[in-house]
N, C-alpha and C. Protein backbone atom coordinates (compact mmCIF):
# COMPACT_ATOMS: atom_id res chain seq x y z
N UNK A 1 -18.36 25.34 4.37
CA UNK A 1 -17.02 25.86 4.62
C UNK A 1 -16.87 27.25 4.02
N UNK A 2 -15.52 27.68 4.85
CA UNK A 2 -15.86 29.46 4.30
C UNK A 2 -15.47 29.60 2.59
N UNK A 3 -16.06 30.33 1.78
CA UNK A 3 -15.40 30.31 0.67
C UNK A 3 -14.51 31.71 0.17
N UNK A 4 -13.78 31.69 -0.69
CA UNK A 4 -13.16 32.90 -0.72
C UNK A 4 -12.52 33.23 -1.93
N UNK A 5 -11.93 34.32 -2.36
CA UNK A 5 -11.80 34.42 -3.81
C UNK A 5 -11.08 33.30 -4.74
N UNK A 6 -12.01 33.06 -5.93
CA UNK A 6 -11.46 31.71 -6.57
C UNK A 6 -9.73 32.22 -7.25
N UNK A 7 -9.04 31.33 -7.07
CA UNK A 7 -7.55 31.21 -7.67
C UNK A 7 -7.20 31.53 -9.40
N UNK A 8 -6.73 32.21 -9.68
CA UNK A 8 -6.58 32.49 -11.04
C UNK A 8 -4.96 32.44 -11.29
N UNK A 9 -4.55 31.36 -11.93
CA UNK A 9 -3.28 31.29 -12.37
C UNK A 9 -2.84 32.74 -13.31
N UNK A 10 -1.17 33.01 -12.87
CA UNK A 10 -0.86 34.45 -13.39
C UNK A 10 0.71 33.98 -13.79
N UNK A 11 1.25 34.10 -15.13
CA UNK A 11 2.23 34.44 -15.37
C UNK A 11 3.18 35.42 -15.66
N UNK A 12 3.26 36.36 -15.17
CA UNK A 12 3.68 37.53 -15.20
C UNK A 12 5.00 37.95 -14.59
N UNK A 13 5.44 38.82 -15.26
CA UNK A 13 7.03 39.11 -14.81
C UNK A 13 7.02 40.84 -14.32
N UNK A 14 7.50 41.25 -12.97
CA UNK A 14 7.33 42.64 -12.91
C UNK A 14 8.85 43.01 -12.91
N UNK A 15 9.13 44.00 -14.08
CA UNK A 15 9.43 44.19 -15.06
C UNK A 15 10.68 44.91 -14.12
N UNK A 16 10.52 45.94 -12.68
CA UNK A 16 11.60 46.24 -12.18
C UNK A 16 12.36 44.88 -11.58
N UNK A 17 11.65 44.10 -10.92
CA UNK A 17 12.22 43.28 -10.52
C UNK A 17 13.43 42.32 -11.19
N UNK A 18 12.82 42.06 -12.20
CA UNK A 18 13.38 41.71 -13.80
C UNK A 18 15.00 42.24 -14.04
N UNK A 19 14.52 43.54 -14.01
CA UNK A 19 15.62 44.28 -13.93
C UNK A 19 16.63 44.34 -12.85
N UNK A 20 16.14 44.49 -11.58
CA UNK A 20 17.08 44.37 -10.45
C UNK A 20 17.95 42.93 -10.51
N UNK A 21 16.89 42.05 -10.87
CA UNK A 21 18.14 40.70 -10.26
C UNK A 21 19.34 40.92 -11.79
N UNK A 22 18.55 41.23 -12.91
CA UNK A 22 19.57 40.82 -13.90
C UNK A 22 20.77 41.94 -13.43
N UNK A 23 20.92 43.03 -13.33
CA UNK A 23 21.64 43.68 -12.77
C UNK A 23 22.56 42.60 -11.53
N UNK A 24 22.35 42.05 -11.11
CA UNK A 24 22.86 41.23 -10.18
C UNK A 24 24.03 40.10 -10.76
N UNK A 25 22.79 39.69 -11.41
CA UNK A 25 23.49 38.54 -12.11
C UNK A 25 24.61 38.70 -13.35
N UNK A 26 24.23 39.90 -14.02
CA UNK A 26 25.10 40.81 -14.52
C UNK A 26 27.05 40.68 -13.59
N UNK A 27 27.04 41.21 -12.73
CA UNK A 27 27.59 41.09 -11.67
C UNK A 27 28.24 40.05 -11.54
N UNK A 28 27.57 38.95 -11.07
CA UNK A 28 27.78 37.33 -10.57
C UNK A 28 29.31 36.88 -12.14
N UNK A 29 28.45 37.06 -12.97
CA UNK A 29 29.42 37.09 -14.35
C UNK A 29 30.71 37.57 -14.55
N UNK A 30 30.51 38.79 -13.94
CA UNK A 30 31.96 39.21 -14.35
C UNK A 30 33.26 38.66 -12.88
N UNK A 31 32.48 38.30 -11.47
CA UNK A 31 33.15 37.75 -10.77
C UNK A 31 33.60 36.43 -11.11
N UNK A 32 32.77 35.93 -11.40
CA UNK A 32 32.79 34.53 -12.16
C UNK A 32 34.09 34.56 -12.93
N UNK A 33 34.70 35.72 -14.12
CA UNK A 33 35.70 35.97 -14.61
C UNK A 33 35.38 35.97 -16.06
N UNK A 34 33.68 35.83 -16.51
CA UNK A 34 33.13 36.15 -17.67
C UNK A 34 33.02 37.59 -18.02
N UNK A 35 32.92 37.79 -19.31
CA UNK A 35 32.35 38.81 -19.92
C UNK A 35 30.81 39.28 -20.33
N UNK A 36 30.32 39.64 -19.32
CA UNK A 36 28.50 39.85 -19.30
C UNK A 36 28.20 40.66 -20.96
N UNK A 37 29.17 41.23 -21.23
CA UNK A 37 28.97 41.78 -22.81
C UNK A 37 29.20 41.00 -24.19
N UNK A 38 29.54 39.57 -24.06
CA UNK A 38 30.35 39.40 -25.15
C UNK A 38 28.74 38.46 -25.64
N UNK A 39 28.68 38.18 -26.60
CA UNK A 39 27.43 37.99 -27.54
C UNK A 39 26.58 36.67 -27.08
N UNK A 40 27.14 35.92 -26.73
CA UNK A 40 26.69 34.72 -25.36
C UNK A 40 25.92 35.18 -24.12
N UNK A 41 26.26 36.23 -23.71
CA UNK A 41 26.16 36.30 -22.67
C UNK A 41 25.49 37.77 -22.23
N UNK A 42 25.00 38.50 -23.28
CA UNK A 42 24.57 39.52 -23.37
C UNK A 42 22.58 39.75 -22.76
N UNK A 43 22.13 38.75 -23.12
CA UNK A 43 20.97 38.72 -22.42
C UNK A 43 20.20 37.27 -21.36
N UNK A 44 21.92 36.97 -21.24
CA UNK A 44 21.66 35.97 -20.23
C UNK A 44 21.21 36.49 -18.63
N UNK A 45 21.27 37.42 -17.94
CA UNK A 45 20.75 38.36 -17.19
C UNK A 45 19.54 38.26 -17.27
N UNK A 46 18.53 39.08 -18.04
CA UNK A 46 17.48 39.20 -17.90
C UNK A 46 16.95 37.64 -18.47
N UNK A 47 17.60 36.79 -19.03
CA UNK A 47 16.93 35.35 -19.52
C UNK A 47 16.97 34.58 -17.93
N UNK A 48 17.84 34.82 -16.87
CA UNK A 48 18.05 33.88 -15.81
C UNK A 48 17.37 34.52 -14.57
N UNK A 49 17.21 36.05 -15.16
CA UNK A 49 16.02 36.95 -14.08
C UNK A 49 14.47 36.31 -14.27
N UNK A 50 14.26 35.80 -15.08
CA UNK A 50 12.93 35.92 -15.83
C UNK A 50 12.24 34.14 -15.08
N UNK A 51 13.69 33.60 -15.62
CA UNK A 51 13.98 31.95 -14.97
C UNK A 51 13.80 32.20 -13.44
N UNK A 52 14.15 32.59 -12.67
CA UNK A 52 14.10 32.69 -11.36
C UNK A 52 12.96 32.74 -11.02
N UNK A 53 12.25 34.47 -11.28
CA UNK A 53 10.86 34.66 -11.06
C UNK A 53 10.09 33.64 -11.63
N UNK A 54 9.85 32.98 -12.28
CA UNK A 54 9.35 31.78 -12.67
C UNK A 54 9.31 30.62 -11.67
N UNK A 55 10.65 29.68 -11.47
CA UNK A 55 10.58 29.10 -10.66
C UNK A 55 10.72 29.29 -9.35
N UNK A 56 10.36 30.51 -8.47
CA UNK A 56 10.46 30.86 -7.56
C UNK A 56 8.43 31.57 -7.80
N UNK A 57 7.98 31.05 -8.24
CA UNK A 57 6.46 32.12 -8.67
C UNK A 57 5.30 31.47 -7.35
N UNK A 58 5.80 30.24 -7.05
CA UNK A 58 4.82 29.58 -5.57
C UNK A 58 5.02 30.80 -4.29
N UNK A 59 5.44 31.87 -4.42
CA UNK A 59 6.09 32.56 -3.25
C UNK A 59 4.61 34.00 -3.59
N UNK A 60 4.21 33.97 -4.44
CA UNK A 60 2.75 34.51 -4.85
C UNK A 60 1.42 34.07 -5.23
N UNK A 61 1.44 32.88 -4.90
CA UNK A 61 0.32 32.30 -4.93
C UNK A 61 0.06 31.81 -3.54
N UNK A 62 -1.09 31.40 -3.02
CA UNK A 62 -1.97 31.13 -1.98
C UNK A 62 -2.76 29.78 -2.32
N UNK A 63 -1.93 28.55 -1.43
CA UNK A 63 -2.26 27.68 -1.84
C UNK A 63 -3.44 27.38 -1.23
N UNK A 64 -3.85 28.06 -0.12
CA UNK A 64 -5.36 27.26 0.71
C UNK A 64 -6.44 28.08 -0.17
N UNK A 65 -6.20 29.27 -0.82
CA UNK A 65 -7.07 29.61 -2.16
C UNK A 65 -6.92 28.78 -3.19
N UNK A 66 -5.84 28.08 -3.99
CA UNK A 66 -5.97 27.34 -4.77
C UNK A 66 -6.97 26.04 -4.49
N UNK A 67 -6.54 25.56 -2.89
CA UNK A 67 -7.68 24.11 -2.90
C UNK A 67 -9.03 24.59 -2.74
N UNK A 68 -9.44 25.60 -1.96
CA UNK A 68 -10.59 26.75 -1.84
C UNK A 68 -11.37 26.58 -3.45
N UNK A 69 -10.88 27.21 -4.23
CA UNK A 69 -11.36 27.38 -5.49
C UNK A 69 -12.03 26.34 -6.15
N UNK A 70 -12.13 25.22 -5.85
CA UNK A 70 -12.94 23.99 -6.34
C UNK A 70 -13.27 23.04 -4.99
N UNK A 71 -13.72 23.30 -4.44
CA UNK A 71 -14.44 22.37 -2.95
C UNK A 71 -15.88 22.32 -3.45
N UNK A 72 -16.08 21.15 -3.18
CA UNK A 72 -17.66 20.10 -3.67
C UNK A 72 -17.68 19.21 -2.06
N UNK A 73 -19.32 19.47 -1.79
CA UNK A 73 -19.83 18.57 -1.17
C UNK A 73 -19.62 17.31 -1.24
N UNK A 74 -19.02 16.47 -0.82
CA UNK A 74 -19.67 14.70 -1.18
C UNK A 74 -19.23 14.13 0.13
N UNK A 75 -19.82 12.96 0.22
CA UNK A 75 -19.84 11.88 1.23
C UNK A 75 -18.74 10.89 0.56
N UNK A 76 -18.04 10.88 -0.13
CA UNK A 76 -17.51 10.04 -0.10
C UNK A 76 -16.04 9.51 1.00
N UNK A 77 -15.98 8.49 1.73
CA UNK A 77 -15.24 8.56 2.76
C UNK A 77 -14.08 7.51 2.65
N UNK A 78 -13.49 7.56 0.82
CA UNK A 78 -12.88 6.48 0.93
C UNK A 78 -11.10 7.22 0.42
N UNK A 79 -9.61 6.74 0.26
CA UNK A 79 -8.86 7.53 0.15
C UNK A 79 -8.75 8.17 -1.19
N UNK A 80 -8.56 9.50 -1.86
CA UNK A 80 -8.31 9.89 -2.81
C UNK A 80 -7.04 10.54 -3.13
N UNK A 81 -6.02 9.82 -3.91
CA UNK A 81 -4.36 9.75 -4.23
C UNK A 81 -4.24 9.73 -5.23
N UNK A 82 -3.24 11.06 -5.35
CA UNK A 82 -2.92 11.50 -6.89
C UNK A 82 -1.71 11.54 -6.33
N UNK A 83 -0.64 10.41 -7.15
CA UNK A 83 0.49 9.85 -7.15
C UNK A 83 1.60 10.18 -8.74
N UNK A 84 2.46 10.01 -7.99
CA UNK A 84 3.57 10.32 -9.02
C UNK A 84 3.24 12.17 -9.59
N UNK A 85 3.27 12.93 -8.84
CA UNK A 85 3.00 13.99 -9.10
C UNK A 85 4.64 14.99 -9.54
N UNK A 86 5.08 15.44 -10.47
CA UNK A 86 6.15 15.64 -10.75
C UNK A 86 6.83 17.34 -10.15
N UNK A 87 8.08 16.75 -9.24
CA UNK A 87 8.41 18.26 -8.43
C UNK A 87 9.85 18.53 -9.35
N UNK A 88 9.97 20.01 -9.07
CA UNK A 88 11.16 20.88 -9.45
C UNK A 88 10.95 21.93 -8.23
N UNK A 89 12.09 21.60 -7.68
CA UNK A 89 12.18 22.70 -6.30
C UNK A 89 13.60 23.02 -6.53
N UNK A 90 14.02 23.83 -5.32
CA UNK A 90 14.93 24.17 -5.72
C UNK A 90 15.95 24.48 -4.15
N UNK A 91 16.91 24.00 -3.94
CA UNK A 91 17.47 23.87 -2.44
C UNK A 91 18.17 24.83 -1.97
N UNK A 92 17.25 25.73 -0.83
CA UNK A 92 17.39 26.76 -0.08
C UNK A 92 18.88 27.27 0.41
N UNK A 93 19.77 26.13 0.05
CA UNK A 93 21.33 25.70 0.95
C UNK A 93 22.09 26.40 -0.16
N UNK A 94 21.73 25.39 -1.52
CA UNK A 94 22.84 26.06 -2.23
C UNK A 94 22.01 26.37 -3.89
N UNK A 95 20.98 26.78 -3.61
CA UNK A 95 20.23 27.34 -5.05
C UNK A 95 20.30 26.57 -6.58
N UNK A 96 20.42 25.13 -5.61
CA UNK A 96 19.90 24.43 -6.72
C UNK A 96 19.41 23.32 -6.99
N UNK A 97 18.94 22.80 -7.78
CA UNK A 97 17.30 21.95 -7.70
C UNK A 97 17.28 21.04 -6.95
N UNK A 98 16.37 20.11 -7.19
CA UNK A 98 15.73 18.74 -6.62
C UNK A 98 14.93 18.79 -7.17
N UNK A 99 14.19 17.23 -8.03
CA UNK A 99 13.58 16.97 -8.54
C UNK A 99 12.94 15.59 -8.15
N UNK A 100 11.87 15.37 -8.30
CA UNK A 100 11.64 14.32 -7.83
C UNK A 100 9.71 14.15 -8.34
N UNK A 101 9.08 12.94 -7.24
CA UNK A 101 7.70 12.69 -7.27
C UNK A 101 7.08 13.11 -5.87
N UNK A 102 6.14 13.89 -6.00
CA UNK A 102 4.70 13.69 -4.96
C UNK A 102 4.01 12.80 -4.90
N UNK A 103 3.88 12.27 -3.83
CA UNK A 103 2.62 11.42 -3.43
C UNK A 103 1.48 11.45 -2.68
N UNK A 104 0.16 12.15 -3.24
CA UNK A 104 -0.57 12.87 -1.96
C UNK A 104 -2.02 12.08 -1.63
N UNK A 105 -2.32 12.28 -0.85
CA UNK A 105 -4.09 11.28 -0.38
C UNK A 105 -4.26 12.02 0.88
N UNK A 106 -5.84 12.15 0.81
CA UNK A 106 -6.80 12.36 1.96
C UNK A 106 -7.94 11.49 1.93
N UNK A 107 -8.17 11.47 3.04
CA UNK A 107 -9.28 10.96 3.24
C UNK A 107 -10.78 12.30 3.34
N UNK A 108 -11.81 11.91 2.81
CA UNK A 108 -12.62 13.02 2.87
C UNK A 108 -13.49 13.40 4.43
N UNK A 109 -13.51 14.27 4.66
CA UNK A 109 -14.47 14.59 5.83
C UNK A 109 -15.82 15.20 5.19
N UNK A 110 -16.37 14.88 3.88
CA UNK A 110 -17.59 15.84 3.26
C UNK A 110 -17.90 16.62 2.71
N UNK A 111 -16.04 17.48 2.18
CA UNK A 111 -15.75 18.17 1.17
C UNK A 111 -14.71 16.85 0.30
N UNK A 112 -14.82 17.51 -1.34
CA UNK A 112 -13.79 17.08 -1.73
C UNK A 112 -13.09 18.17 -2.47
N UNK A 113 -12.18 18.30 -3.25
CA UNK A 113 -10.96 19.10 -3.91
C UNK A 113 -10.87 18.78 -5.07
N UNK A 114 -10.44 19.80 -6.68
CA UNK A 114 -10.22 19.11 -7.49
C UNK A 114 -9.37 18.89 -8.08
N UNK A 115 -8.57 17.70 -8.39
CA UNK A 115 -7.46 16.43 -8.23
C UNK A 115 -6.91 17.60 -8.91
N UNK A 116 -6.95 18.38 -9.81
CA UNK A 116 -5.69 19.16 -10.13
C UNK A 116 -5.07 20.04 -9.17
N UNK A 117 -6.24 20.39 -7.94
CA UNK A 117 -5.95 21.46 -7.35
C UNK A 117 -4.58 21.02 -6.41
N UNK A 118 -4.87 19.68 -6.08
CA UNK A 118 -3.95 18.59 -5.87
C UNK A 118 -2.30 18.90 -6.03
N UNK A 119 -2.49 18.95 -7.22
CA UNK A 119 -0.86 18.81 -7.96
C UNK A 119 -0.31 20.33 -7.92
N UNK A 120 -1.47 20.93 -7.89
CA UNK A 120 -1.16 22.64 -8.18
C UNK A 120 -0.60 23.44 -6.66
N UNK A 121 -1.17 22.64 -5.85
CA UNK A 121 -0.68 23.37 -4.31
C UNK A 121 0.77 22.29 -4.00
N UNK A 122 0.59 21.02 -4.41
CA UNK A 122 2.43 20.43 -4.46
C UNK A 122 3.49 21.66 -5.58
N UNK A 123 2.84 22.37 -6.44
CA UNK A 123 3.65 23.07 -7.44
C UNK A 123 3.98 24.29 -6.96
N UNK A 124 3.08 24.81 -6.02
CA UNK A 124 2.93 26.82 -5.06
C UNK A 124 4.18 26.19 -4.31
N UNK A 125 3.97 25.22 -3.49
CA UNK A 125 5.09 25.21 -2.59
C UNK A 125 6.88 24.74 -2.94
N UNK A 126 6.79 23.79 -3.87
CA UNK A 126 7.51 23.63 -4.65
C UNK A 126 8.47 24.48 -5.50
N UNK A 127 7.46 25.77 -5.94
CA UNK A 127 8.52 26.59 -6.76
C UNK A 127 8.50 27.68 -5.46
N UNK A 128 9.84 27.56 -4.75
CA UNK A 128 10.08 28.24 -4.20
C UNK A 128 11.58 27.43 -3.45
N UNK A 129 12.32 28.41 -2.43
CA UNK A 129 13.34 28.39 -2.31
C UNK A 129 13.31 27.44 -0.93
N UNK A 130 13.74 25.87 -0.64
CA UNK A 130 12.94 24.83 -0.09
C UNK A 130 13.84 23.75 0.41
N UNK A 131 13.61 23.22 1.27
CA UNK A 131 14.20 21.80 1.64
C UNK A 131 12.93 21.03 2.24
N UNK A 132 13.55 19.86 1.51
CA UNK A 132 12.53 18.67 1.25
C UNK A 132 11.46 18.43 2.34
N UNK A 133 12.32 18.45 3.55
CA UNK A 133 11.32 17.82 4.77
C UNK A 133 9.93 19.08 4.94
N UNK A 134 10.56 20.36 4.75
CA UNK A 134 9.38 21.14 5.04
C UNK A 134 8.39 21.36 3.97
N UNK A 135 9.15 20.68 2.72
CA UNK A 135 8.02 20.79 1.47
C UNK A 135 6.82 20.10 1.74
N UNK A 136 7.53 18.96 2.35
CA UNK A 136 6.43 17.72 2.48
C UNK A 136 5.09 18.14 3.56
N UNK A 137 5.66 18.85 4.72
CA UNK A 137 4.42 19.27 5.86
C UNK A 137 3.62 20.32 5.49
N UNK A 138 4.50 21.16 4.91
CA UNK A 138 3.49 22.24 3.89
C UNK A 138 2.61 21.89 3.41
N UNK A 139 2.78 20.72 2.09
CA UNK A 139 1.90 20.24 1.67
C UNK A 139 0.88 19.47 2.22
N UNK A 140 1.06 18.92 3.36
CA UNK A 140 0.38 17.97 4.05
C UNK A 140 -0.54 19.35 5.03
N UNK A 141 -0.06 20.10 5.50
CA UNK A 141 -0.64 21.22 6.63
C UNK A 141 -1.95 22.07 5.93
N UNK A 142 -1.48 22.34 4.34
CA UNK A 142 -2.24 22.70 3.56
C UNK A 142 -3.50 22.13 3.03
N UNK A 143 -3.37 20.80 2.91
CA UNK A 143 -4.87 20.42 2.72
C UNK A 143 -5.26 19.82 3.88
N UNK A 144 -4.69 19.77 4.88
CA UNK A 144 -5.61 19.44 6.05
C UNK A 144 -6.31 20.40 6.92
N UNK A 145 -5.75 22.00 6.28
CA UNK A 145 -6.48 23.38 6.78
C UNK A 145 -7.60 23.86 5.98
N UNK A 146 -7.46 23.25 4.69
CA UNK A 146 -8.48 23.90 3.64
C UNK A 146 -9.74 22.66 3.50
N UNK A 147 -9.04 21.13 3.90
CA UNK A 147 -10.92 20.48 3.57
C UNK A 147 -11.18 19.95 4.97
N UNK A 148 -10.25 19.54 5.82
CA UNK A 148 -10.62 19.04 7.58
C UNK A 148 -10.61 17.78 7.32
N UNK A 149 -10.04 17.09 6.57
CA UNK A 149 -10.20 15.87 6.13
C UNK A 149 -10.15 14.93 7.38
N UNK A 150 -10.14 13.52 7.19
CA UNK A 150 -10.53 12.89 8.35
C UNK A 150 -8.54 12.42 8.14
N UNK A 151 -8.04 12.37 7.16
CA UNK A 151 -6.30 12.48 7.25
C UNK A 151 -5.73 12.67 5.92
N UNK A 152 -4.23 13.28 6.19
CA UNK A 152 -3.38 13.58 4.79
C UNK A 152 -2.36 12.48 5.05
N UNK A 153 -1.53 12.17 3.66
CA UNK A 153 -0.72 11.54 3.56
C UNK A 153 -0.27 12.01 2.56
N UNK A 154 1.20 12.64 2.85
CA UNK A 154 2.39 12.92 1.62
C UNK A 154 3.73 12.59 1.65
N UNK A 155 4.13 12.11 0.77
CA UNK A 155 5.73 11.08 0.41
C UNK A 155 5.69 11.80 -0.55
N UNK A 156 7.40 12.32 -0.45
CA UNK A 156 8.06 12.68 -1.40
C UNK A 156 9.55 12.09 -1.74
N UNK A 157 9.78 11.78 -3.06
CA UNK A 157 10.91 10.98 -3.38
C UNK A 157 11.95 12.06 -4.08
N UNK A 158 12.66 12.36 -3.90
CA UNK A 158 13.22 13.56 -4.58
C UNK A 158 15.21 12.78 -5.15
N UNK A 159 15.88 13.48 -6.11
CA UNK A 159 17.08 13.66 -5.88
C UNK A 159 17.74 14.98 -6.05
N UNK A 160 18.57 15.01 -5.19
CA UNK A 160 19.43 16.54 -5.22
C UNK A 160 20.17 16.69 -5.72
N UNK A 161 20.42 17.73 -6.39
CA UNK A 161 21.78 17.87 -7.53
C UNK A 161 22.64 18.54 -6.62
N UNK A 162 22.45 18.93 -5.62
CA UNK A 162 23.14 19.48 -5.01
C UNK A 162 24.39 18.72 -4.17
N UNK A 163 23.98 17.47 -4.37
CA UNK A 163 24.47 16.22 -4.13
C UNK A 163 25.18 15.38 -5.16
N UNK A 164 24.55 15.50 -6.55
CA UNK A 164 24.92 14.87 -7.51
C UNK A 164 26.24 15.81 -8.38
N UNK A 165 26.00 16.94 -7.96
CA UNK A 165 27.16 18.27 -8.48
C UNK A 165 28.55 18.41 -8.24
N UNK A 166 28.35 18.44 -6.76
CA UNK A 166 29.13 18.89 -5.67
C UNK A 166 29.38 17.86 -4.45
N UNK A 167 30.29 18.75 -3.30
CA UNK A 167 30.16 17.68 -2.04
C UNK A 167 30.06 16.56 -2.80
N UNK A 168 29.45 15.97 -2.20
CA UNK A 168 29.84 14.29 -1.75
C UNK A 168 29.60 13.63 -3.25
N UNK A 169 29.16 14.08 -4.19
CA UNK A 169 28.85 13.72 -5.33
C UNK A 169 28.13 12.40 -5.36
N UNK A 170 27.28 11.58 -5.41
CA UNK A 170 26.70 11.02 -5.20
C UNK A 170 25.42 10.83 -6.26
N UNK A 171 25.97 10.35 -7.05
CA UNK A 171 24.58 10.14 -8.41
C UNK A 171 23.64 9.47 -8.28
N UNK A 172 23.14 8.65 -7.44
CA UNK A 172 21.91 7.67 -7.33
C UNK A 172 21.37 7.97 -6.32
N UNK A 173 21.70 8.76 -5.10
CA UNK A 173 20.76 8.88 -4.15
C UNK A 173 19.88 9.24 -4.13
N UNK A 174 18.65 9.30 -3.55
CA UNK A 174 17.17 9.52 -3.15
C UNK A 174 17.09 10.02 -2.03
N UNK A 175 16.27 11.01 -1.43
CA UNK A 175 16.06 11.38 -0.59
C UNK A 175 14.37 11.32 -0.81
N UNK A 176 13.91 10.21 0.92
CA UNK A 176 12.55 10.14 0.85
C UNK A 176 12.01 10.61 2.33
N UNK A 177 10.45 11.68 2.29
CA UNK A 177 9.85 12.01 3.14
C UNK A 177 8.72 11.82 3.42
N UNK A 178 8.04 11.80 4.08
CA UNK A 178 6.93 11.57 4.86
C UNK A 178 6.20 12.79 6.05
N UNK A 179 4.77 12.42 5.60
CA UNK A 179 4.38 13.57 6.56
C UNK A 179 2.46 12.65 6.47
N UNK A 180 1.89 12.47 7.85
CA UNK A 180 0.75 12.09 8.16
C UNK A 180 -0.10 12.71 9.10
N UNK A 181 -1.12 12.65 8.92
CA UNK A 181 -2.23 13.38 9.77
C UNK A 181 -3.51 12.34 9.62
N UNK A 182 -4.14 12.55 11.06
CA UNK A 182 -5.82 11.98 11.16
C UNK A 182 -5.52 10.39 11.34
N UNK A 183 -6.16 9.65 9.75
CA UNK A 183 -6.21 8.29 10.38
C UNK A 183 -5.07 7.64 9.42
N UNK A 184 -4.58 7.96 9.13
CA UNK A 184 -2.99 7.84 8.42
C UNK A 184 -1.49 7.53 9.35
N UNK A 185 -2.22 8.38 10.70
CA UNK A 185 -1.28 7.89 11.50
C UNK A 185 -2.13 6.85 12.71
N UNK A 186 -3.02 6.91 12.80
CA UNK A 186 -3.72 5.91 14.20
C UNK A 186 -3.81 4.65 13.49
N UNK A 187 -4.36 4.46 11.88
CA UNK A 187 -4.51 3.52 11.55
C UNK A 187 -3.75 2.74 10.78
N UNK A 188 -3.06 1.96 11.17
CA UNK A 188 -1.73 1.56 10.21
C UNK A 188 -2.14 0.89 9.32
N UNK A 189 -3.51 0.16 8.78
CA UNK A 189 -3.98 -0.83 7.68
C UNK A 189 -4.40 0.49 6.72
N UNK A 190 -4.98 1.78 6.74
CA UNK A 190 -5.04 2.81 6.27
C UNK A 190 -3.21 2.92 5.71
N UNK A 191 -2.68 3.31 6.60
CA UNK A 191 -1.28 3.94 5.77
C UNK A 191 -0.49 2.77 5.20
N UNK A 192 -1.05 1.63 5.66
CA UNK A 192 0.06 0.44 4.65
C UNK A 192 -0.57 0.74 3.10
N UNK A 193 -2.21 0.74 3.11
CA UNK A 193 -3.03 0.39 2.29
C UNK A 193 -2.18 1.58 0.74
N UNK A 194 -1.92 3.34 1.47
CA UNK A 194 -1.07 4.13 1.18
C UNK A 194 0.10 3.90 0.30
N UNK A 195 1.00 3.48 1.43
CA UNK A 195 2.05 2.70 1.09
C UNK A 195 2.36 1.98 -0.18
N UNK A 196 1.38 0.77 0.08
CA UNK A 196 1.21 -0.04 -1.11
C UNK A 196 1.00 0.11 -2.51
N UNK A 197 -0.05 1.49 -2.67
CA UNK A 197 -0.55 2.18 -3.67
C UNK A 197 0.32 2.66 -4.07
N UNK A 198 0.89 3.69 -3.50
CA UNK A 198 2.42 4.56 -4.17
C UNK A 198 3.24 3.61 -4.52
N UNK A 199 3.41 2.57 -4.20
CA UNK A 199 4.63 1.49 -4.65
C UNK A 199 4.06 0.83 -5.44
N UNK A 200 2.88 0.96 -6.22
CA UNK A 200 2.14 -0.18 -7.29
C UNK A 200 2.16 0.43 -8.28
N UNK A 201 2.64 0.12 -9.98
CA UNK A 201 2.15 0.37 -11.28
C UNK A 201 0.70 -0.39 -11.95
N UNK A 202 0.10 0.53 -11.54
CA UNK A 202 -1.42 0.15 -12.07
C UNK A 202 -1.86 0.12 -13.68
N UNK A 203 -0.22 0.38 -13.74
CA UNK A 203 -0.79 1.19 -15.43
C UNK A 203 -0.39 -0.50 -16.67
């Protein structure tokens, strides 16, 4: 398979940018009917600029380089699921979170991936500005372009604060998705087998 430059995690803040949103948010404050100067609130700007670029940082990374960066030969052709994977996204509607679990498995076609790379391309897509259903195909579109697997399977369990805040207010709901490819969807003793796993404490 083609290979291509390996993935190097980067935390970094560019420093105008930094500046532009806090300038913004600066702003947001005093509409709000706060005082952006008073000793509270004096470097909350660049503290919520810094927060943003952070959880918005999947919008610079390249997740089919992240699974790229560790691909190994093997034959093994049986499912490999790294479950309960922990999300913080954040909802495109009204800019603010959802939190929840990943649930991801492929089946191998002769490459495999490594299980962190796993959690790390649910995290690229994740920190970014998102609603649930397309998080889930992303993630699912993504490793079925980078290993050819013979199928993906991703469930995501999320709740929205955006829900729990506001509108309808609603403290216990769940919002759950689904997204399948290969033999995940032809073979239903395959996706129960899925199923079952994500719903089992093995521990």
């Amino acid at each position: 398979m083609e290979q291509i430059t390996p993935y190097k995690r980067k935390d970094e803040y560019q420093q105008d940018v930094v500046e532009e949103i806090a300038g913004h948010v600066k702003q947001i404050l005093r509409l709000l009917g706060e005082n952006p100067e008073r000793e509270g609130l004096i470097k909350t700007p660049e503290r919520v600029a810094k927060a943003w670029c952070y959880i918005t940082k999947g919008y610079m990374e390249d997740p089919i380089a992240i699974l790229k960066s560790a691909i190994f030969k093997e034959e093994y052709k049986q499912m490999v699921l790294v479950k309960d994977i922990e999300i913080f996204s954040q909802c495109e509607h009204h800019m603010l979170p959802f939190i929840g679990k990943a649930h991801v498995a492929y089946i191998p076609n002769g490459y495999i991936t490594g299980l962190s790379k796993i959690a790390r391309v649910v995290e690229c897509y994740a920190r970014r500005l998102q609603v649930q259903e397309r998080l889930t195909v992303q993630i699912r579109d993504a490793i079925q372009e980078a290993l050819s697997p013979l199928g993906v399977a991703v469930v995501i369990e999320a709740a929205h604060t955006c829900m729990q805040m506001r509108g309808i207010e609603k403290q216990r709901s769940l919002t759950t998705t689904s997204a399948f490819t290969g033999l995940f969807l032809s073979d239903h003793r395959t996706r129960e087998e899925f199923m079952s796993l994500i719903s089992t404490n093995l521990r």
